[in-house]
Each structure stands twice: as C-alpha cells, then as structure tokens.
N, C-alpha and C. Protein backbone atom coordinates (compact mmCIF):
# COMPACT_ATOMS: atom_id res chain seq x y z
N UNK A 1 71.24 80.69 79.42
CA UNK A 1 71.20 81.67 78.36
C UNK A 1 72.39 82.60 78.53
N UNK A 2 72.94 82.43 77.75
CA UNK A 2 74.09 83.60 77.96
C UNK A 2 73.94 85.54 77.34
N UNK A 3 74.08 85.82 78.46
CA UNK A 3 74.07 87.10 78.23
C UNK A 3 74.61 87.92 77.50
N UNK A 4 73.55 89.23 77.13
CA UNK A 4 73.97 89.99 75.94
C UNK A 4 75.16 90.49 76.36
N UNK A 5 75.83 90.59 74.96
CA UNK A 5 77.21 91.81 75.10
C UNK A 5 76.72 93.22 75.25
N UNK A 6 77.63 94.30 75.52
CA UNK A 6 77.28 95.48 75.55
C UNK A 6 76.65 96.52 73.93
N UNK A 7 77.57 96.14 73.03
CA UNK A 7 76.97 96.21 71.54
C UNK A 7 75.58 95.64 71.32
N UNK A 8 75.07 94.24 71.92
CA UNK A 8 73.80 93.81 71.64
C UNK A 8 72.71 94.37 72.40
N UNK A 9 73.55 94.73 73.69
CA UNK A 9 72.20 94.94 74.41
C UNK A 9 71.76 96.89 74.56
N UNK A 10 72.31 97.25 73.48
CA UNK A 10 71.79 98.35 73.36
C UNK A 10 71.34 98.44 71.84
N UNK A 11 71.76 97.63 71.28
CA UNK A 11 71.21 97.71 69.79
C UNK A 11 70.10 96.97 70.24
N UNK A 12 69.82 95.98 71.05
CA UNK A 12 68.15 95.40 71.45
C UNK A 12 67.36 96.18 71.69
N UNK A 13 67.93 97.45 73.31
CA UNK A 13 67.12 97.86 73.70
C UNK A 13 67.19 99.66 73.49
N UNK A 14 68.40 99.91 72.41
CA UNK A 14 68.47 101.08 72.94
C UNK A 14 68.95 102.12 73.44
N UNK A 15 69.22 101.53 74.66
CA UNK A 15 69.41 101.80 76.19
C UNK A 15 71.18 101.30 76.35
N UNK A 16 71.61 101.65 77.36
CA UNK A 16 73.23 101.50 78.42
C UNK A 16 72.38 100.25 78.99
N UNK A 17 73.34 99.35 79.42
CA UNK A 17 73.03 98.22 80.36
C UNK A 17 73.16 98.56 81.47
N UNK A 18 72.68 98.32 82.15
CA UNK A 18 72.76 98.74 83.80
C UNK A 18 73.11 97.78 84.77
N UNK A 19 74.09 98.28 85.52
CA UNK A 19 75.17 97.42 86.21
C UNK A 19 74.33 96.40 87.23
N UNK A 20 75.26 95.38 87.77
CA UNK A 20 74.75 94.39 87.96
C UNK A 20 73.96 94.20 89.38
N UNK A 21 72.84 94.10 90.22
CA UNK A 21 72.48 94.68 91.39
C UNK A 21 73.45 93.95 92.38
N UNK A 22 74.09 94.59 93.37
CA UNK A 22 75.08 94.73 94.65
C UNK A 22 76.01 94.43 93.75
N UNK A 23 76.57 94.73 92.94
CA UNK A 23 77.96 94.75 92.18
C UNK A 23 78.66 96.42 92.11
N UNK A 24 77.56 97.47 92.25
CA UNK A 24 77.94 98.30 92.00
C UNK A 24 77.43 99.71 93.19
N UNK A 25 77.94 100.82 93.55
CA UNK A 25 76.86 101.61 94.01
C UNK A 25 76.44 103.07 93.37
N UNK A 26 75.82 103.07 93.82
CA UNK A 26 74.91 104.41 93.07
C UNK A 26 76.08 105.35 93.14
N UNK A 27 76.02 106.32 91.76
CA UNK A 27 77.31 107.32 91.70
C UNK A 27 76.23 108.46 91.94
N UNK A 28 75.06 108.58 92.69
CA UNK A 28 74.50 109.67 92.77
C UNK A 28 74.86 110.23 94.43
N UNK A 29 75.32 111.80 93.99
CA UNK A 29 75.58 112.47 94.63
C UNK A 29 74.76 112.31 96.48
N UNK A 30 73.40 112.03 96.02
CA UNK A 30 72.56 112.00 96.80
C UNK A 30 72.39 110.66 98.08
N UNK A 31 73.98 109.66 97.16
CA UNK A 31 73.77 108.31 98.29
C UNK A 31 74.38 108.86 99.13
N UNK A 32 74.05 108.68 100.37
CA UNK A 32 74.43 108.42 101.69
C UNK A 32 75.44 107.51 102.36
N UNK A 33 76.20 107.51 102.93
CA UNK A 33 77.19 106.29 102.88
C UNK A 33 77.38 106.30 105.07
N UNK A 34 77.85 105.34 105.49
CA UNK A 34 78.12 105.10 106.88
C UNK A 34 79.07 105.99 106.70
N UNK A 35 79.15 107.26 108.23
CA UNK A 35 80.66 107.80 107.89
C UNK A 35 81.41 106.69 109.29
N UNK A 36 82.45 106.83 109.32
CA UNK A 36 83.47 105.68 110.41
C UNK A 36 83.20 105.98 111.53
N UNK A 37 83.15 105.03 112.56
CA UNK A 37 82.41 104.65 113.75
C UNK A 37 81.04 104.85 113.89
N UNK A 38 80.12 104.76 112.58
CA UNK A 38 78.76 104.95 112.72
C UNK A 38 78.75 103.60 112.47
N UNK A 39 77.44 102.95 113.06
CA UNK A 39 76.55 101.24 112.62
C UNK A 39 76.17 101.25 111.28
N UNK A 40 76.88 100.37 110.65
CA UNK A 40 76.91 99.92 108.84
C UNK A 40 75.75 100.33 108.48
N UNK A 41 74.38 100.50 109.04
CA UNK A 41 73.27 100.76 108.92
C UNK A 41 72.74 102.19 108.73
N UNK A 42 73.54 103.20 109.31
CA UNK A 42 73.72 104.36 109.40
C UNK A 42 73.59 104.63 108.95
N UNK A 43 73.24 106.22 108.50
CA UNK A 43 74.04 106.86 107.04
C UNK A 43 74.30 108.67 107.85
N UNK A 44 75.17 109.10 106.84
CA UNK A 44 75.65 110.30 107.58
C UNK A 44 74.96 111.59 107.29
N UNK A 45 74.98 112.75 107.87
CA UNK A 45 74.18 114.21 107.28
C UNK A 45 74.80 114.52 106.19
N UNK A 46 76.42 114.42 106.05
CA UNK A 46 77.28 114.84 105.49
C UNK A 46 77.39 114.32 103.35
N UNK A 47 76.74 114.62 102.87
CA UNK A 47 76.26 114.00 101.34
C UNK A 47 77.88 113.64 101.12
N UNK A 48 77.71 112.74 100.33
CA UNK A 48 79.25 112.84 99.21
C UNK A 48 79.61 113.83 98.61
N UNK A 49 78.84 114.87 98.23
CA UNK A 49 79.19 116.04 97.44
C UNK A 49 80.10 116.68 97.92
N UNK A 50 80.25 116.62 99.43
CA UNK A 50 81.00 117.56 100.28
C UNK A 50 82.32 117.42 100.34
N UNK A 51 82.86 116.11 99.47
CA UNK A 51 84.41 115.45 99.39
C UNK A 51 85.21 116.37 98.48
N UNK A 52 86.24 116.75 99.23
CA UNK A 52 87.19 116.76 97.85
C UNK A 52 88.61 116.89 98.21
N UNK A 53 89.49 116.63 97.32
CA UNK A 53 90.58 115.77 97.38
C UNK A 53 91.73 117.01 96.52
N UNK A 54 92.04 117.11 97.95
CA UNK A 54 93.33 118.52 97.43
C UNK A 54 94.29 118.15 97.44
N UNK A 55 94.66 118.65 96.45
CA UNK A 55 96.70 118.04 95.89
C UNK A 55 97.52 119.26 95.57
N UNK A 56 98.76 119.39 96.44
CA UNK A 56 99.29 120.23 96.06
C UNK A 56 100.71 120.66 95.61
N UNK A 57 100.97 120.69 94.87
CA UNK A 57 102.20 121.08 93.71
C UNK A 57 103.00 122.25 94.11
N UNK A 58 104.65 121.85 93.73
CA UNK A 58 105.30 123.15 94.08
C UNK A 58 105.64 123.86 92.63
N UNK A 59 105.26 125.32 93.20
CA UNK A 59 105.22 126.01 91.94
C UNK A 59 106.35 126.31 91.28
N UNK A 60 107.55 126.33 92.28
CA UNK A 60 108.59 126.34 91.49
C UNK A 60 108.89 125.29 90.35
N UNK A 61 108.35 124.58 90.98
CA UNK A 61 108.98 123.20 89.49
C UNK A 61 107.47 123.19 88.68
N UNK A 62 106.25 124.18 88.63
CA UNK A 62 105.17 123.95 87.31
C UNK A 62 105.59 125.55 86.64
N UNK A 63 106.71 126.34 87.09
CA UNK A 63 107.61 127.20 86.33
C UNK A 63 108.51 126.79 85.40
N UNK A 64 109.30 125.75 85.84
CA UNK A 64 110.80 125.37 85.07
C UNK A 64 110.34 123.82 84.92
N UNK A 65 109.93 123.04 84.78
CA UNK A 65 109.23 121.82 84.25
C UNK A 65 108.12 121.85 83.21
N UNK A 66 108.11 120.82 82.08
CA UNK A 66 106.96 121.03 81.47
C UNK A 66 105.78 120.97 81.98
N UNK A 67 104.48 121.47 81.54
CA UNK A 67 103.26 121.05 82.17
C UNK A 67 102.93 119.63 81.95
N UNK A 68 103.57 118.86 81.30
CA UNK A 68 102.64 117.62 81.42
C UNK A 68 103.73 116.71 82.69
N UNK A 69 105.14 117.31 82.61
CA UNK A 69 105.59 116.53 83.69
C UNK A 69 104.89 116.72 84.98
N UNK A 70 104.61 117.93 85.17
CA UNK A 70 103.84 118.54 86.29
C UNK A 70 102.52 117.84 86.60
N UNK A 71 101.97 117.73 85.59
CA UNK A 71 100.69 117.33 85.96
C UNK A 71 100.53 115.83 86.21
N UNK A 72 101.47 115.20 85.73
CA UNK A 72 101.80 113.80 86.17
C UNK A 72 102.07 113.65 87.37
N UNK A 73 102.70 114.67 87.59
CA UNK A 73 103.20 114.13 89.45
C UNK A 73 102.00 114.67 89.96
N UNK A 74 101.23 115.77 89.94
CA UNK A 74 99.60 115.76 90.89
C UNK A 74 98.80 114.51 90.51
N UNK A 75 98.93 113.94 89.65
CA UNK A 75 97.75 112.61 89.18
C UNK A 75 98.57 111.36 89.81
N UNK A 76 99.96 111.38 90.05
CA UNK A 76 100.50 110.17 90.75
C UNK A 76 100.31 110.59 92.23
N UNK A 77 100.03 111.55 92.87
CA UNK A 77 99.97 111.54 93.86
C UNK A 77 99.02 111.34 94.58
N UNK A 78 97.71 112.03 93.54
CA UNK A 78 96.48 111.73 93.67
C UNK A 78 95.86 110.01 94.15
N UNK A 79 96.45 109.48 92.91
CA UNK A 79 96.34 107.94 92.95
C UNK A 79 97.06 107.15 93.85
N UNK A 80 98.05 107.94 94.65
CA UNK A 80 98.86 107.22 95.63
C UNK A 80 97.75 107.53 96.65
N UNK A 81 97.29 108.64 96.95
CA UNK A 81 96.83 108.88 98.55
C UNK A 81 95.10 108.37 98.06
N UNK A 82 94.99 107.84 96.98
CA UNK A 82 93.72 107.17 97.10
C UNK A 82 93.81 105.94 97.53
N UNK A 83 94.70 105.19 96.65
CA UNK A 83 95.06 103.69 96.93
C UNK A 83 95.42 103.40 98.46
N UNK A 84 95.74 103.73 98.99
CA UNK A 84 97.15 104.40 100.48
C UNK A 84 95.74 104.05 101.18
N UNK A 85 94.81 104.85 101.47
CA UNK A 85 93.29 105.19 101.83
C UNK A 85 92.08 105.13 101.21
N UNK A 86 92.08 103.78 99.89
CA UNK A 86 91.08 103.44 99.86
C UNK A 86 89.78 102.64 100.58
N UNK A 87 90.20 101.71 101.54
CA UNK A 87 89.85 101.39 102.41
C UNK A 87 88.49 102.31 103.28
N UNK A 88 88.88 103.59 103.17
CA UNK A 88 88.10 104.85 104.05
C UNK A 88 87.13 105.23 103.62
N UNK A 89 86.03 105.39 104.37
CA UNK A 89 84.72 105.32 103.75
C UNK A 89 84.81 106.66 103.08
N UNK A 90 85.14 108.05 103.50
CA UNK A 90 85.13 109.14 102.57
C UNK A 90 85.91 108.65 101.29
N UNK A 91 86.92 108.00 101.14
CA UNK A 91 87.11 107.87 100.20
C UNK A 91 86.39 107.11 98.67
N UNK A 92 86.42 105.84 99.98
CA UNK A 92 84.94 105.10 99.28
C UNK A 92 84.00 105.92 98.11
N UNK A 93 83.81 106.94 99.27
CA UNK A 93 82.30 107.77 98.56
C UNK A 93 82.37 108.52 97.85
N UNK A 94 84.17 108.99 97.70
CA UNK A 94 84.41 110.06 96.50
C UNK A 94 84.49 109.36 95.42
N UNK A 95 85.15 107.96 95.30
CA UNK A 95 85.45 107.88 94.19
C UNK A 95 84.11 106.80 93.43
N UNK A 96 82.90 107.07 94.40
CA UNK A 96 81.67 106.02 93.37
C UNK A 96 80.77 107.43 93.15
N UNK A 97 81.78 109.36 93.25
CA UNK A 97 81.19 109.83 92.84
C UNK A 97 81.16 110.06 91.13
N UNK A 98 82.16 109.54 90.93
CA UNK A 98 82.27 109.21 88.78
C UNK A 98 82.67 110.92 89.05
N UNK A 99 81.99 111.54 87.56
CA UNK A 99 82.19 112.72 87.50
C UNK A 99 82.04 113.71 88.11
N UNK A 100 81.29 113.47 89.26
CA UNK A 100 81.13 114.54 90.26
C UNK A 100 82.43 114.89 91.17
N UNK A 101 83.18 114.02 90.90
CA UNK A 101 84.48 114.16 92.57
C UNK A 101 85.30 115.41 92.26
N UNK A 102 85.29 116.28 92.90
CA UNK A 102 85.77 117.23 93.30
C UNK A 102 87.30 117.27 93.88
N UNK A 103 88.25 117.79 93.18
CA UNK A 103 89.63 118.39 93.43
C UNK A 103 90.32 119.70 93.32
N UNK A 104 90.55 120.05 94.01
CA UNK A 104 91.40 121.40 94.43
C UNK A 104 92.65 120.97 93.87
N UNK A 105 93.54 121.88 93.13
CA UNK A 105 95.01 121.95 93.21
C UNK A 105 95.65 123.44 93.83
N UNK A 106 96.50 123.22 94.68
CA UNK A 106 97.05 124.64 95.38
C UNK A 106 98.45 123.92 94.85
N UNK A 107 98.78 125.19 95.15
CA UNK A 107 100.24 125.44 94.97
C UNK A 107 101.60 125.48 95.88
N UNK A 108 102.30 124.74 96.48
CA UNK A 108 103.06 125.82 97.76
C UNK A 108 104.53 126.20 96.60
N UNK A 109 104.81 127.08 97.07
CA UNK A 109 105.92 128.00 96.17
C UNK A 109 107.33 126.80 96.16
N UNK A 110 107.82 126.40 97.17
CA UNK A 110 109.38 125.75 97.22
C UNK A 110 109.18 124.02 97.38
N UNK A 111 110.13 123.88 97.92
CA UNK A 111 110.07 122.08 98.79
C UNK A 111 110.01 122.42 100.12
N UNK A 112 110.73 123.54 101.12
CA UNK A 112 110.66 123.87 101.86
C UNK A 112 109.38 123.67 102.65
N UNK A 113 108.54 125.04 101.76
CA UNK A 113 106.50 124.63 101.97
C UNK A 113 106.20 123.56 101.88
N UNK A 114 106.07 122.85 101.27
CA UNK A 114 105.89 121.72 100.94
C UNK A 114 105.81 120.63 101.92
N UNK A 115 107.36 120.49 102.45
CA UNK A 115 107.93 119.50 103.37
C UNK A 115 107.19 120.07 104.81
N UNK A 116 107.13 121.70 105.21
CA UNK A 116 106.61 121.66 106.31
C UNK A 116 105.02 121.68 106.31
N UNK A 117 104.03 121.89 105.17
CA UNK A 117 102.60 121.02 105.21
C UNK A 117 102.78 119.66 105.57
N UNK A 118 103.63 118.93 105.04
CA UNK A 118 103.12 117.52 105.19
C UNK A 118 104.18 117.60 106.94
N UNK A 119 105.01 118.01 107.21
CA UNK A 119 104.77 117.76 108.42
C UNK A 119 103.49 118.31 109.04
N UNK A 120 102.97 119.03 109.55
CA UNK A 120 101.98 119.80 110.24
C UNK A 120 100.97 118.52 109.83
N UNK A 121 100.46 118.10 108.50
CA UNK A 121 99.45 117.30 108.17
C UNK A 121 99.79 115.98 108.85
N UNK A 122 100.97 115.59 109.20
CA UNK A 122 100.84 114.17 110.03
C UNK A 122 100.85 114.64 111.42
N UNK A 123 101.45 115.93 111.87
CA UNK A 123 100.81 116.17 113.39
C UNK A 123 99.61 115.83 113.63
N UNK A 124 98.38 116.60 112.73
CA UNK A 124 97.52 116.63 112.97
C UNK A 124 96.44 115.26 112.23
N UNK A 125 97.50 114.01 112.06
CA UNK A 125 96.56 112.69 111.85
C UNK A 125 95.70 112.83 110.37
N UNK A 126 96.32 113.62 109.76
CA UNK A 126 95.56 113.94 108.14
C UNK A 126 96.15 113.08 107.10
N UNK A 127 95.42 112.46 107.12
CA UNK A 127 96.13 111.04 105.77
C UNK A 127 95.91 112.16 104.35
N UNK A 128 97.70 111.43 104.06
CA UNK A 128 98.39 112.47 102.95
C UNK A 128 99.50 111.35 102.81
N UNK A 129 99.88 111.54 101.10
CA UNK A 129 100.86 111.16 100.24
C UNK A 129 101.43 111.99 99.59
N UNK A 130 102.65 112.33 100.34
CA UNK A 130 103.73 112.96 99.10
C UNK A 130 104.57 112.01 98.01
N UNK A 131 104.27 113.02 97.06
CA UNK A 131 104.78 111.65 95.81
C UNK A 131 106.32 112.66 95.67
N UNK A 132 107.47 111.68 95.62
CA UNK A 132 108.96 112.32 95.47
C UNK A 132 109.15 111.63 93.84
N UNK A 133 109.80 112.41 92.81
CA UNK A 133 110.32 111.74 91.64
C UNK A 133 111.49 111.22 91.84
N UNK A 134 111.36 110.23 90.80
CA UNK A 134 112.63 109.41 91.00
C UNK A 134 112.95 109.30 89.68
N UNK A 135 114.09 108.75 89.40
CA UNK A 135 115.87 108.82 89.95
C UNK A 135 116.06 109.98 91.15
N UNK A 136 115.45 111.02 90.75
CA UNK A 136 116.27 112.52 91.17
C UNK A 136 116.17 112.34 93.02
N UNK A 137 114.69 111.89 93.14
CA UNK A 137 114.80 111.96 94.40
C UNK A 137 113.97 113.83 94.64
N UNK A 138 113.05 113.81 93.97
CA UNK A 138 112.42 115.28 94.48
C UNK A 138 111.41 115.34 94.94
N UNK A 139 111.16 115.72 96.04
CA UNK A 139 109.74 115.74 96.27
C UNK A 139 109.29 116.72 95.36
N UNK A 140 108.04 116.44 94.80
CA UNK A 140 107.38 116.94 93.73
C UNK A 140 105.84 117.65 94.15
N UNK A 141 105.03 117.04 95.07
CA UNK A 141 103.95 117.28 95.51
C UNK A 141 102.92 116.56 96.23
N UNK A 142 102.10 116.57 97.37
CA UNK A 142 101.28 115.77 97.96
C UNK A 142 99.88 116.25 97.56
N UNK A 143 99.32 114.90 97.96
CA UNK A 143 97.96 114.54 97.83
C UNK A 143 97.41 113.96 99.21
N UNK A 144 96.16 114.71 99.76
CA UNK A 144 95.55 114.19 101.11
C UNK A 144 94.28 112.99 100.26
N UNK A 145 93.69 112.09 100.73
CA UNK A 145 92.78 111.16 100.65
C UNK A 145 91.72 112.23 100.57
N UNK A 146 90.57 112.02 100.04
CA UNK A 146 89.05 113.00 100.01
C UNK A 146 88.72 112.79 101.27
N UNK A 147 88.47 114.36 101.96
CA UNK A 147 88.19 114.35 103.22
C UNK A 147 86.92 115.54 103.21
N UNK A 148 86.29 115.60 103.85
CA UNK A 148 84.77 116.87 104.15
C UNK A 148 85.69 118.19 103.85
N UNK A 149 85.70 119.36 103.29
CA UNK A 149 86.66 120.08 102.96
C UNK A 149 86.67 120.98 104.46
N UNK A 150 85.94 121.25 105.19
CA UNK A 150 85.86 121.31 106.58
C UNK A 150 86.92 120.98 107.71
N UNK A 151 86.80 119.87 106.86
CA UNK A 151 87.91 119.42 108.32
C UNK A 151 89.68 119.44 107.91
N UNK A 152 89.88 119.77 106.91
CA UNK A 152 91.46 119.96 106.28
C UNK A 152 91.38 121.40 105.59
N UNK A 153 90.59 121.98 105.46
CA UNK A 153 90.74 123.25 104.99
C UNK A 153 91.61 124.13 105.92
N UNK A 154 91.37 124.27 107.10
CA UNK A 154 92.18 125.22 107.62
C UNK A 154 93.51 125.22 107.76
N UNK A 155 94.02 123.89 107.40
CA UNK A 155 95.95 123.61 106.99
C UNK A 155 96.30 123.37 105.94
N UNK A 156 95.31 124.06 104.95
CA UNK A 156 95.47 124.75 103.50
C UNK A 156 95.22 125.79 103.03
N UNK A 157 94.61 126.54 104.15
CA UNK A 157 94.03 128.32 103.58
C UNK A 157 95.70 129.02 103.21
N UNK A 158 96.43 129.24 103.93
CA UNK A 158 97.23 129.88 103.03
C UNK A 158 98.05 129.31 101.70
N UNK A 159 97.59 128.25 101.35
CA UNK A 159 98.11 127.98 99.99
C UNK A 159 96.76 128.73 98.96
N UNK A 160 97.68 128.88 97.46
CA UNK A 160 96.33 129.55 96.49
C UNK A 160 96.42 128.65 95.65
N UNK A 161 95.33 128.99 94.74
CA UNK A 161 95.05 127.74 93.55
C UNK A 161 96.69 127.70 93.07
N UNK A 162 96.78 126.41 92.46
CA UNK A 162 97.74 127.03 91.04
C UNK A 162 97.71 127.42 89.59
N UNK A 163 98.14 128.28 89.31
CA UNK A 163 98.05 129.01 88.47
C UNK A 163 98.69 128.82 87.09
C-alpha cells in the first residue's frame, strides 16, 4: 500500500503526520541526551534547554556595512561551527531543539578583539569557527558550537549584546 502524501494525510485525518519512529528525535526540550564520555544509555542532568550557541560580530563592520551583509556573516558562521561540530552530542541536542535553540549575538568592537577571543578560545579547547569574507579576506565574526552556557560564558562576559 503506498503511503499517504502529506496533503492526503491531513485532509484524511486532520492532523500533521508524524515522523517516522527512530527516524527522528523528540524536539522536546525535556529529552535527555548522553552527554560525552557517559554510556549511550545514560542520560545527563543537564536538559537541552541549557544550550546556546553564541556568535560574535565585529561592530565596527555592523556600523559601516549593511545589515543584511552583517547578518549573513553571523548565520555563515553559525552554520560553519555547527557543521565543523556536528558530530557533538551538545550539538546534536541543540539543533533537534527546532524552535527552542537558543543564540546569543555579542559584539567585539574591532578585528583586533576578535582575533584575540578566538585565540584565548583555542587555548582553552573551545570549539569555534571564525568565518573571514572573501575576496577581501576579512575576518568578519566567529561562532562557538552550542555548548552549556556555563562552561564558555566566562570568555565572553566582557563582550555585550549587539546592538
């Protein structure tokens, strides 16, 4: 029997079709996921809710650049340091949060800032993607992978939202 299309099977029942069982996982806040070096069996204290995925932009160039160029380079960077670290179970778990996933954008003022976060962030073993534009060759802004905001917050407190 071949199965309904998505048009049929809500004009049958109604209803959204509901995804296919172990094809998909629950986008509720409330799943639990193994965090790394726990037994697959595991699950952690730490909810998915607690993810979020800070990207940060230099403000000099969301001054003298348009906003949509701007905001392109936080969404390419975003998608770089997901892909980069999809593999990672926090990441995993942010992104089967659908609409719930949580992102910060800060700001650092120059390239200068910029260049010395992401050094400090690979001292300290913090998976991060700086996205540089090209032709020009600029670094434009990085993106860390969704991490517990706990554990990368404190080599972002002095950056502020952007504005």
């Amino acid at each position: 029997m071949k199965p309904e299309g998505r048009a049929d099977h809500r004009a049958a029942t109604g209803s959204r079709p509901q995804p296919e069982v172990g094809r998909h996982r629950s986008r509720s806040p409330h799943n639990k996921m193994a965090a790394p070096g726990t037994a697959a069996g595991a699950v952690t204290t730490t909810a998915a809710a607690a993810l979020v995925q800070y990207v940060v932009l230099r403000g000099d160039l969301a001054r003298s650049w348009s906003l949509g160029a701007v905001v392109a380079q936080g969404c390419h960077a975003a998608l770089a340091a997901a892909h980069a670290h999809w593999q990672h179970p926090d990441t995993r778990a942010y992104l089967c949060m659908g609409g719930a996933m949580r992102t910060v954008v800060l700001e650092a003022p120059d390239e200068a800032a910029l260049t010395t976060l992401a050094q400090t962030l690979k001292e300290h073993s913090i998976d991060h993607e700086v996205w540089t534009e090209q032709p020009e060759n600029i670094p434009s802004c990085l993106a860390l992978r969704p991490y517990p905001k706990d554990q990368v917050h404190p080599h972002l407190k002095k950056f502020k939202l952007l504005k």
